[in-house]
N, C-alpha and C. Protein backbone atom coordinates (compact mmCIF):
# COMPACT_ATOMS: atom_id res chain seq x y z
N UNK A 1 -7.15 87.77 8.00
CA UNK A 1 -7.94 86.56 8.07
C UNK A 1 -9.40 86.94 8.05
N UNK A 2 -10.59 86.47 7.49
CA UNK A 2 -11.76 86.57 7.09
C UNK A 2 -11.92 86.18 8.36
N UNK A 3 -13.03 86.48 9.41
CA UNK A 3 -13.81 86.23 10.31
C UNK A 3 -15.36 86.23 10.02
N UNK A 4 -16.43 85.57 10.70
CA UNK A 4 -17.50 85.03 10.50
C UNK A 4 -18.19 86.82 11.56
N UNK A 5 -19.40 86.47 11.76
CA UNK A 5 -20.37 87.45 12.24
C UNK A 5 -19.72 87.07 14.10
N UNK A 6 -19.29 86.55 14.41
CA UNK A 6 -19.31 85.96 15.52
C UNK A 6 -17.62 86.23 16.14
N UNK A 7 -16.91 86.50 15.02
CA UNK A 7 -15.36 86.62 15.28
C UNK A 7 -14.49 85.93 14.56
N UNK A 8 -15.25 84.38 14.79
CA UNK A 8 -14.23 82.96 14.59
C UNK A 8 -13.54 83.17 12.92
N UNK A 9 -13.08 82.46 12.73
CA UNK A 9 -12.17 81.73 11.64
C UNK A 9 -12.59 81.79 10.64
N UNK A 10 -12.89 81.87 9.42
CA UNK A 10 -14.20 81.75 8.85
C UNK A 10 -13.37 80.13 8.34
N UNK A 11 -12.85 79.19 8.51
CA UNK A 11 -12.59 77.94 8.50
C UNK A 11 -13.20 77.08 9.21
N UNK A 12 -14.07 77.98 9.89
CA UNK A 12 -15.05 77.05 11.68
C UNK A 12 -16.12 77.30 11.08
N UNK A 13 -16.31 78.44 10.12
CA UNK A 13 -17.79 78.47 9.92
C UNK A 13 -18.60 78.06 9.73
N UNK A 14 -19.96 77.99 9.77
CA UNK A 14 -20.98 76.67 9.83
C UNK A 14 -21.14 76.56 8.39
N UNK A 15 -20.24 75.68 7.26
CA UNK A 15 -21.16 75.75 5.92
C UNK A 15 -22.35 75.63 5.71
N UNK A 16 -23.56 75.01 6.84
CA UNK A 16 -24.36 74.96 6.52
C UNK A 16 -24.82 76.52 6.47
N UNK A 17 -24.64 77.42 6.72
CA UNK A 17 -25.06 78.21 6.44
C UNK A 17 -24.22 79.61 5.56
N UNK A 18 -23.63 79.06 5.44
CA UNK A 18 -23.02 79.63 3.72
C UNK A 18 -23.80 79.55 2.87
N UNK A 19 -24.16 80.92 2.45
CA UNK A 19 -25.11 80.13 0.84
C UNK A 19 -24.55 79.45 -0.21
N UNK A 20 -25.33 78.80 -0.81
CA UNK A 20 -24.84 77.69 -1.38
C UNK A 20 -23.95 77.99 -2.64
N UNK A 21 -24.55 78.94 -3.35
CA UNK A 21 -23.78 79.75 -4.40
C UNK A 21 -21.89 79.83 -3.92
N UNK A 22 -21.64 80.44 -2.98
CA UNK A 22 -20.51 79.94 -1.85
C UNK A 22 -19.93 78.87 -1.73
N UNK A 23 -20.80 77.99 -1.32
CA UNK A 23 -19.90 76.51 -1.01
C UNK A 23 -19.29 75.98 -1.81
N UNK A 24 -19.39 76.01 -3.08
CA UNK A 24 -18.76 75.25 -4.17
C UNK A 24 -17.54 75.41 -4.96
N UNK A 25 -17.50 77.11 -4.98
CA UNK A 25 -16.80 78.20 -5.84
C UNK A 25 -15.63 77.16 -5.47
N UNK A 26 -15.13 76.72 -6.20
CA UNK A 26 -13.55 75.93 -6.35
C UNK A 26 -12.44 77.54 -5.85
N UNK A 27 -12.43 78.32 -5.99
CA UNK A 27 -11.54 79.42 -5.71
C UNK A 27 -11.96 79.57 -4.11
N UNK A 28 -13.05 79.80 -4.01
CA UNK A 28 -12.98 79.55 -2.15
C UNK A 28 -12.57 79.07 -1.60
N UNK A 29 -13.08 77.86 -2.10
CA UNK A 29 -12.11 76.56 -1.31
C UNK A 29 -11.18 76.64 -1.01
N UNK A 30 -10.48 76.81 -2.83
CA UNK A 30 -8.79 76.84 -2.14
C UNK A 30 -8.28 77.92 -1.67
N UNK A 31 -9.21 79.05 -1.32
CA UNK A 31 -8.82 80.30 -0.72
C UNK A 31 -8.84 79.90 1.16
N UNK A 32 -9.89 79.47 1.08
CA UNK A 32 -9.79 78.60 2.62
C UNK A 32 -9.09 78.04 3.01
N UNK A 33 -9.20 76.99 1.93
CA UNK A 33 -7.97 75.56 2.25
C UNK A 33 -6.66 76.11 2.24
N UNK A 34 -5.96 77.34 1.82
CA UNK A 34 -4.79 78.24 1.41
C UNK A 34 -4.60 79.07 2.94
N UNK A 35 -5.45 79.34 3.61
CA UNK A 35 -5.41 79.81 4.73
C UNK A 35 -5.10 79.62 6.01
N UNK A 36 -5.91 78.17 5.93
CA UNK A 36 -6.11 76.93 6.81
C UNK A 36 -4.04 76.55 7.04
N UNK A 37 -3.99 76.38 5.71
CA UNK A 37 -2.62 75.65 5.39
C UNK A 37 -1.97 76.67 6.16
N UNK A 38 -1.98 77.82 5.69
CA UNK A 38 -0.45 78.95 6.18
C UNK A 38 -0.65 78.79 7.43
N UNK A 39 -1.97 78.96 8.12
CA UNK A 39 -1.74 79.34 9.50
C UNK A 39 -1.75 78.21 10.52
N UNK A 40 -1.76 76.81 9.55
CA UNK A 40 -0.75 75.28 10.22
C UNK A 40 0.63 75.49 9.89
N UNK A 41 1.17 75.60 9.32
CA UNK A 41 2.96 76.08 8.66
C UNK A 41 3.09 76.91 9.51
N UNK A 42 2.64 78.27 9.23
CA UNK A 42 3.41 79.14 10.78
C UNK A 42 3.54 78.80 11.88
N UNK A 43 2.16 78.34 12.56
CA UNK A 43 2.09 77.46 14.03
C UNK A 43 3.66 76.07 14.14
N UNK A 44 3.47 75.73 13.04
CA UNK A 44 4.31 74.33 13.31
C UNK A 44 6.14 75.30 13.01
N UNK A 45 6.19 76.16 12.05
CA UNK A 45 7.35 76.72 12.09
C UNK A 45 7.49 77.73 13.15
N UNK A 46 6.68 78.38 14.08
CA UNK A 46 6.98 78.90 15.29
C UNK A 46 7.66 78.41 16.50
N UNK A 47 6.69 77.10 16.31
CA UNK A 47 7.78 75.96 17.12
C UNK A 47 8.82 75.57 17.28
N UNK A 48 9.72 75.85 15.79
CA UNK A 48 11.11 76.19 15.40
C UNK A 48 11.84 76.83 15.27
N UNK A 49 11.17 77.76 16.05
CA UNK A 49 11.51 79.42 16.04
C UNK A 49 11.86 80.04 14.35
N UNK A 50 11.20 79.39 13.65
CA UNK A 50 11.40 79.83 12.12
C UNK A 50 10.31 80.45 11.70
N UNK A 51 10.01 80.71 10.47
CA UNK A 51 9.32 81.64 9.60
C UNK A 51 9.29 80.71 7.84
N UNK A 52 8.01 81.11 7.32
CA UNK A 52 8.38 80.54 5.80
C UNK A 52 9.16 80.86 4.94
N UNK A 53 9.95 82.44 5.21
CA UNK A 53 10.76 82.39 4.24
C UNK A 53 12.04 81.95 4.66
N UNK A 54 12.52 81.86 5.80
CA UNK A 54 13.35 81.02 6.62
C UNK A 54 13.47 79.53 5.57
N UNK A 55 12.22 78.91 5.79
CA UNK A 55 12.38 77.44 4.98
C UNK A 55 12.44 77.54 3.45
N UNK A 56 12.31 78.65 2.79
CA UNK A 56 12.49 78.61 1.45
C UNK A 56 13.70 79.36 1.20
N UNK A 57 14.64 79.71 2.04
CA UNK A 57 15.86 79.93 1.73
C UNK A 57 17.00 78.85 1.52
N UNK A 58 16.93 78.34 3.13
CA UNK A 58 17.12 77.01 3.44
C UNK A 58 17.17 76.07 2.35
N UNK A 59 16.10 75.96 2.04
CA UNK A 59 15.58 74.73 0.83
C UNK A 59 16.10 74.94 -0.14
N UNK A 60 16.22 75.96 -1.16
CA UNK A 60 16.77 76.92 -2.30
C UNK A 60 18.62 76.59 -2.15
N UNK A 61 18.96 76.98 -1.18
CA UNK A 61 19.96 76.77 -0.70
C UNK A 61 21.01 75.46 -0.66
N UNK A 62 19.94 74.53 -0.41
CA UNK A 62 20.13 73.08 -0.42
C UNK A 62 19.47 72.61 -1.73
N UNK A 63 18.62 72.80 -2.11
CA UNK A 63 18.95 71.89 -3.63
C UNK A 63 19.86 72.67 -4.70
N UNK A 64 19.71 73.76 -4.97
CA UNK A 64 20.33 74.77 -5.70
C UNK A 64 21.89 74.84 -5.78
N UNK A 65 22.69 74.83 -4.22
CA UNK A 65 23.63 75.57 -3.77
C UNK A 65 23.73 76.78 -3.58
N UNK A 66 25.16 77.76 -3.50
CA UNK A 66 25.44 78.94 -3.04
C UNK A 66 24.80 79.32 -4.27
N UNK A 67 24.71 80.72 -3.68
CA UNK A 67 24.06 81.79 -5.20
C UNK A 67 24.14 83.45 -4.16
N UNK A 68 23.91 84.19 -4.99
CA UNK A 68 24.14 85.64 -4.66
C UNK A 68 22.88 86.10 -4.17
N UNK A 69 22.60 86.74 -3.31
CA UNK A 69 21.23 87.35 -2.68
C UNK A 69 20.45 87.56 -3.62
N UNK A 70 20.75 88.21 -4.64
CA UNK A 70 19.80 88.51 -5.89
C UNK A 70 19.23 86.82 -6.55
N UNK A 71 20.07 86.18 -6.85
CA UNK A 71 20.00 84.55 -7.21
C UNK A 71 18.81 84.17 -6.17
N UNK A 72 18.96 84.37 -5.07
CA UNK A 72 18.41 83.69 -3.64
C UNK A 72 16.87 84.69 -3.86
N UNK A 73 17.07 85.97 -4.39
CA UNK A 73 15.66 86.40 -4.69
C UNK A 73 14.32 85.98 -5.26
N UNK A 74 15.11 85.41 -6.81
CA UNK A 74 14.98 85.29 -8.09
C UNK A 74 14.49 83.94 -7.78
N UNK A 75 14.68 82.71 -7.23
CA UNK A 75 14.63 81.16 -6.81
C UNK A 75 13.61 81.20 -5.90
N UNK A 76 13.35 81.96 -4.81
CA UNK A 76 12.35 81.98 -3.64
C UNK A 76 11.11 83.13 -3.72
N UNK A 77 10.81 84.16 -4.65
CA UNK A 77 10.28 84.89 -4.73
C UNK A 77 10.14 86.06 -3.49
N UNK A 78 11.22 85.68 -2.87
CA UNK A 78 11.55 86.97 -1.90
C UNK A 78 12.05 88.02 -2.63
N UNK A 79 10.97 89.02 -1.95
CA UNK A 79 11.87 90.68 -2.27
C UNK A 79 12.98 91.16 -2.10
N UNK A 80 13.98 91.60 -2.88
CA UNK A 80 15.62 91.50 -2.07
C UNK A 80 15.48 91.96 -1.00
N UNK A 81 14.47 93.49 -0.79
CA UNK A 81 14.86 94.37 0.63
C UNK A 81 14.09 93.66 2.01
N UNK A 82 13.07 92.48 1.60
CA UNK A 82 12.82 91.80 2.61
C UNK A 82 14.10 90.33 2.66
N UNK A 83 14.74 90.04 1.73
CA UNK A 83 15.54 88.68 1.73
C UNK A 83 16.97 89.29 2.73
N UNK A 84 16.93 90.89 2.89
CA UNK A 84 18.24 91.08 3.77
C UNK A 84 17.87 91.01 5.02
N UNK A 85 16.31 91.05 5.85
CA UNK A 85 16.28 90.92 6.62
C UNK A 85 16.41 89.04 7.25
N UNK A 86 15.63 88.23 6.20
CA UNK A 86 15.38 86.66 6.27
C UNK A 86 17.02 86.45 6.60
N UNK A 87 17.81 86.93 5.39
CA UNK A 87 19.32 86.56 5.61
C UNK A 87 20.31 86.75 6.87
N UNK A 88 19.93 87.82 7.14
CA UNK A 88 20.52 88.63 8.59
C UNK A 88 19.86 87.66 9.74
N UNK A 89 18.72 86.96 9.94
CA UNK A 89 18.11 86.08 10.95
C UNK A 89 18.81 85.01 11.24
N UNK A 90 18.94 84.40 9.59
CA UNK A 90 19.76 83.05 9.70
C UNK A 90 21.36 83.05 9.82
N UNK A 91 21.56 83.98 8.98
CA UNK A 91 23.09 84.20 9.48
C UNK A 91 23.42 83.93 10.85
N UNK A 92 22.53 85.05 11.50
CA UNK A 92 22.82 85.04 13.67
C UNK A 92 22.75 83.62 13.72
N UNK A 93 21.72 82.76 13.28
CA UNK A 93 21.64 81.47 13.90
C UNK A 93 22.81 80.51 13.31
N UNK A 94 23.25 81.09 12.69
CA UNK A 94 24.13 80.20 12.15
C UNK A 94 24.02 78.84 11.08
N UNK A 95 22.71 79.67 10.47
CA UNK A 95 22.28 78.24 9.23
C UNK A 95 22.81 78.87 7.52
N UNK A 96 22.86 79.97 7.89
CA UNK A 96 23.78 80.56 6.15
C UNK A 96 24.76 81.12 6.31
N UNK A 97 25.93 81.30 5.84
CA UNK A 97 27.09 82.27 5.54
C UNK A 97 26.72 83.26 4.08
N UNK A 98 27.31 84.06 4.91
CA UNK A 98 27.39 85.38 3.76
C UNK A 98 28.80 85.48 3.52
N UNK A 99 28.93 85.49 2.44
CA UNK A 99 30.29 85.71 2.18
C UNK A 99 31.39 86.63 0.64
N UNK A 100 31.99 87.40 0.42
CA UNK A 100 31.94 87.82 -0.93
C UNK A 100 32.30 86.87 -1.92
N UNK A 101 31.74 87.57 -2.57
CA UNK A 101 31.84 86.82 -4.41
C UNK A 101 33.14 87.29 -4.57
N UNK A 102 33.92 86.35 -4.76
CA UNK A 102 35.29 85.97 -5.31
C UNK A 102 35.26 86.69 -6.86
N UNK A 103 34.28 86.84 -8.06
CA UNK A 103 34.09 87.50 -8.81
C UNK A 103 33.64 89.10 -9.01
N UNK A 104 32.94 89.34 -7.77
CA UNK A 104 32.29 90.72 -8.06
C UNK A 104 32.30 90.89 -6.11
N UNK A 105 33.36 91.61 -6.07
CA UNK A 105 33.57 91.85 -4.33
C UNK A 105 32.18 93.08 -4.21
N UNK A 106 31.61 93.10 -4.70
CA UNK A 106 30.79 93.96 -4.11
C UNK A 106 29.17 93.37 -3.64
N UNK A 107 29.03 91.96 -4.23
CA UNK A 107 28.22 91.21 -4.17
C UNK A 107 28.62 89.82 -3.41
N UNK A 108 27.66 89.15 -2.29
CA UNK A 108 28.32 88.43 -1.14
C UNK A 108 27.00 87.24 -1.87
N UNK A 109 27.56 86.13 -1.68
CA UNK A 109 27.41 84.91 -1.75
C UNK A 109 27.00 83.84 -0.53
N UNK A 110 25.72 83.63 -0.58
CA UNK A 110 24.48 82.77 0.81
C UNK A 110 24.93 81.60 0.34
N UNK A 111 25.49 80.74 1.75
CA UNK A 111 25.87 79.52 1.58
C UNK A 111 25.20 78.38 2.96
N UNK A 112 24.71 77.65 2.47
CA UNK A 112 24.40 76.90 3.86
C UNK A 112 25.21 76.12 4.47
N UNK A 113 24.86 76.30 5.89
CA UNK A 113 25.85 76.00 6.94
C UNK A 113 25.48 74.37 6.97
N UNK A 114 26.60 73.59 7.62
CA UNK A 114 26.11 72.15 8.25
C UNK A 114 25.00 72.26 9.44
N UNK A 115 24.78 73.67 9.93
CA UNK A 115 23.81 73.89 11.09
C UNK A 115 22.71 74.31 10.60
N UNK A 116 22.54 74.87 9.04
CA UNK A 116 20.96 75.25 8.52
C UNK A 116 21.10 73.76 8.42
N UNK A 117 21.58 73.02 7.41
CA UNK A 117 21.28 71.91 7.05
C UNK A 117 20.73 70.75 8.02
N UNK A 118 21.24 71.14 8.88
CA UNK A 118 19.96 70.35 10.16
C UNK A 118 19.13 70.71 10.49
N UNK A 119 19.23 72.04 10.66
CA UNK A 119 17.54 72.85 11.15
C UNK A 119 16.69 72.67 9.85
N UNK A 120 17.16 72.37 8.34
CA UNK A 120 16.46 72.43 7.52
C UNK A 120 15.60 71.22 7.60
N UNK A 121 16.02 69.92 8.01
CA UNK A 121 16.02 68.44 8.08
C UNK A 121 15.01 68.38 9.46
N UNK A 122 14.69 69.60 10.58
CA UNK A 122 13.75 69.56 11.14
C UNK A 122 12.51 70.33 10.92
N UNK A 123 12.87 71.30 9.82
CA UNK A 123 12.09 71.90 9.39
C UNK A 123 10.61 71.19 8.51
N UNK A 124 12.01 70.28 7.69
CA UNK A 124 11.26 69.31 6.64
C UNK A 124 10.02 68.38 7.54
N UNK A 125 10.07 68.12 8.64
CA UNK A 125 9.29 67.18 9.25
C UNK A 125 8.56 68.15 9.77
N UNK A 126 8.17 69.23 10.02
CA UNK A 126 7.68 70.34 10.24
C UNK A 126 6.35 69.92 9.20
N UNK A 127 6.80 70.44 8.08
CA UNK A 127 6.46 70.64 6.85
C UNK A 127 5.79 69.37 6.30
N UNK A 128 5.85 67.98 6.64
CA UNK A 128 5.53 67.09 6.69
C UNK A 128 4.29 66.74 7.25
N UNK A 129 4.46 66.67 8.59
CA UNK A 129 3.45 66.80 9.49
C UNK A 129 2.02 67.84 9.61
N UNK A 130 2.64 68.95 8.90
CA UNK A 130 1.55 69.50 8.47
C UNK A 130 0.61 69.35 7.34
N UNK A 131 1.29 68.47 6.15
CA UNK A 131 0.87 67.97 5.02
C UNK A 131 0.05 66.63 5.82
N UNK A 132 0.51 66.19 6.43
CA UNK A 132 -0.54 64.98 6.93
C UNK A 132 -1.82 65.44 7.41
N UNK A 133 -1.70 66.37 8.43
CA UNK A 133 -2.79 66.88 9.36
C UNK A 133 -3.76 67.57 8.08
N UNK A 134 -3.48 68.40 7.61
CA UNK A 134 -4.15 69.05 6.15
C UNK A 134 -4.82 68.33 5.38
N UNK A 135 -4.47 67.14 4.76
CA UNK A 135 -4.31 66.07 3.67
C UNK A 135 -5.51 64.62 4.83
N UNK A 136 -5.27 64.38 6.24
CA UNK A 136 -5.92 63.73 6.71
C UNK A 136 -7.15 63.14 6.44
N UNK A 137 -8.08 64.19 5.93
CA UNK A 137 -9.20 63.01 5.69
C UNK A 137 -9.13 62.41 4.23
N UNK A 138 -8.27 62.36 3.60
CA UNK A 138 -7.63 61.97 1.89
C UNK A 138 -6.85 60.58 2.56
N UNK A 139 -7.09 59.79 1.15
CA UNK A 139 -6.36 58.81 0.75
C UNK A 139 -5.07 59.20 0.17
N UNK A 140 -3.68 58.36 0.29
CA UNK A 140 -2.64 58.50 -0.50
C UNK A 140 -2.75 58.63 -1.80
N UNK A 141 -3.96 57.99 -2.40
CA UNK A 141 -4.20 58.22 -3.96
C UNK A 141 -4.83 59.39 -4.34
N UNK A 142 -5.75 59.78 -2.95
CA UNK A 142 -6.28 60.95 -3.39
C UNK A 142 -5.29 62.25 -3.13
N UNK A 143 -4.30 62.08 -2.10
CA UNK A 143 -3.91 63.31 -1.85
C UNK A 143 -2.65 63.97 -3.12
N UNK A 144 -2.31 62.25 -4.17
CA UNK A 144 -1.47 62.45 -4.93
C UNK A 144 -2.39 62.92 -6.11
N UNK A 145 -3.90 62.57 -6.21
CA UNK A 145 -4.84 63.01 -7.95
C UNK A 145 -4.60 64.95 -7.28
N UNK A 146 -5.09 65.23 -5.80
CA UNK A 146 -5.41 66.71 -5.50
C UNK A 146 -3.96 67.60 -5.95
N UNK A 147 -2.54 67.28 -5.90
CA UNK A 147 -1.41 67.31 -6.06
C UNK A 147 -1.53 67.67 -7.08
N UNK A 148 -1.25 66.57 -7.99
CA UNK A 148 -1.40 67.05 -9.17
C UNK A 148 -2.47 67.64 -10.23
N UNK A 149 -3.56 68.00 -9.43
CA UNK A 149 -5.20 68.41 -10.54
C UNK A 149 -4.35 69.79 -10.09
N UNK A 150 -3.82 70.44 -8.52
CA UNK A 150 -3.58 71.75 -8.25
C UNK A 150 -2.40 71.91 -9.18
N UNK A 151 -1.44 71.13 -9.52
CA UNK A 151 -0.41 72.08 -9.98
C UNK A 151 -0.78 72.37 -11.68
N UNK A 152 -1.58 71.40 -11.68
CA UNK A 152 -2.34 71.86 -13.59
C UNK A 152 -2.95 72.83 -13.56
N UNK A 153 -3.48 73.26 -12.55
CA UNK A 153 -4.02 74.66 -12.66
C UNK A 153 -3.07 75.74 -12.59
N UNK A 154 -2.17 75.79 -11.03
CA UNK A 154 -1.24 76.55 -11.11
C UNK A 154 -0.60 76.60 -12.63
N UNK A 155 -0.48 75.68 -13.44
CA UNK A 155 0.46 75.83 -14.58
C UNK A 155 0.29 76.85 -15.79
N UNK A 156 -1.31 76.29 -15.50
CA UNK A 156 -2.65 77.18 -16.25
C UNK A 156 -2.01 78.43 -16.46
């Protein structure tokens, strides 16, 4: 995390004294605003005793269906050798099954439980609530033009 001369956040920082060249850079922003965001999502998924890749398994999981760890890689942009640890978490809790592939016994198949599928459904309001708090000083019209101006770029 970027810190100011002082320690803080650099999200607290006084723009007024940012030079100005600074304030504008559209990539700052959303380098800020990108920061701001994760470290509301973690806070609000700590509370859930979860993690983000926790909710993008979950999620993957549930719109997708079952798929093979590698599948579950490939869909969430998790690293496989970090997706065995995410998998091994939820398993204990009892929100995925691992189970073998009926086709290739050497390869096991992530399935969500009726118990992720609720933790996912509190997750989602998680995830919600943080889009409000973020999005707050925006209008519904505006927070849907910022939506979509970001993903035209991402597309870029």
């Amino acid at each position: 995390m970027t810190t100011d001369d002082s320690g803080g956040d650099a999200s607290e920082m006084d723009q007024r004294q940012t030079p100005a060249r600074l304030r504008g850079l559209p990539s700052r922003l959303l380098a800020l605003t990108a920061a701001r965001a994760d470290r509301l999502i973690s806070e609000g998924l700590a509370g859930e005793d979860a993690r983000k890749w926790h909710y993008a398994v979950l999620a993957s999981l549930d719109e997708y269906g079952p798929t093979s760890q590698a599948g579950l890689s490939r869909r969430t942009g998790i690293y496989r050798s970090d997706l065995v640890a995410v998998i091994n978490e939820l398993a204990e809790r009892g929100h995925v099954e691992r189970t073998p592939d009926p086709e290739d016994r050497r390869r096991n198949v992530i399935t969500l439980t009726a118990q992720g599928g609720s933790h996912l459904e509190r997750l989602d309001e998680v995830f919600a609530g943080v889009q409000d708090e973020l999005m707050e000083p925006l209008s519904k019209l505006e927070r849907e033009l910022l939506t979509s101006l970001l993903e035209r770029v991402l597309d870029h």
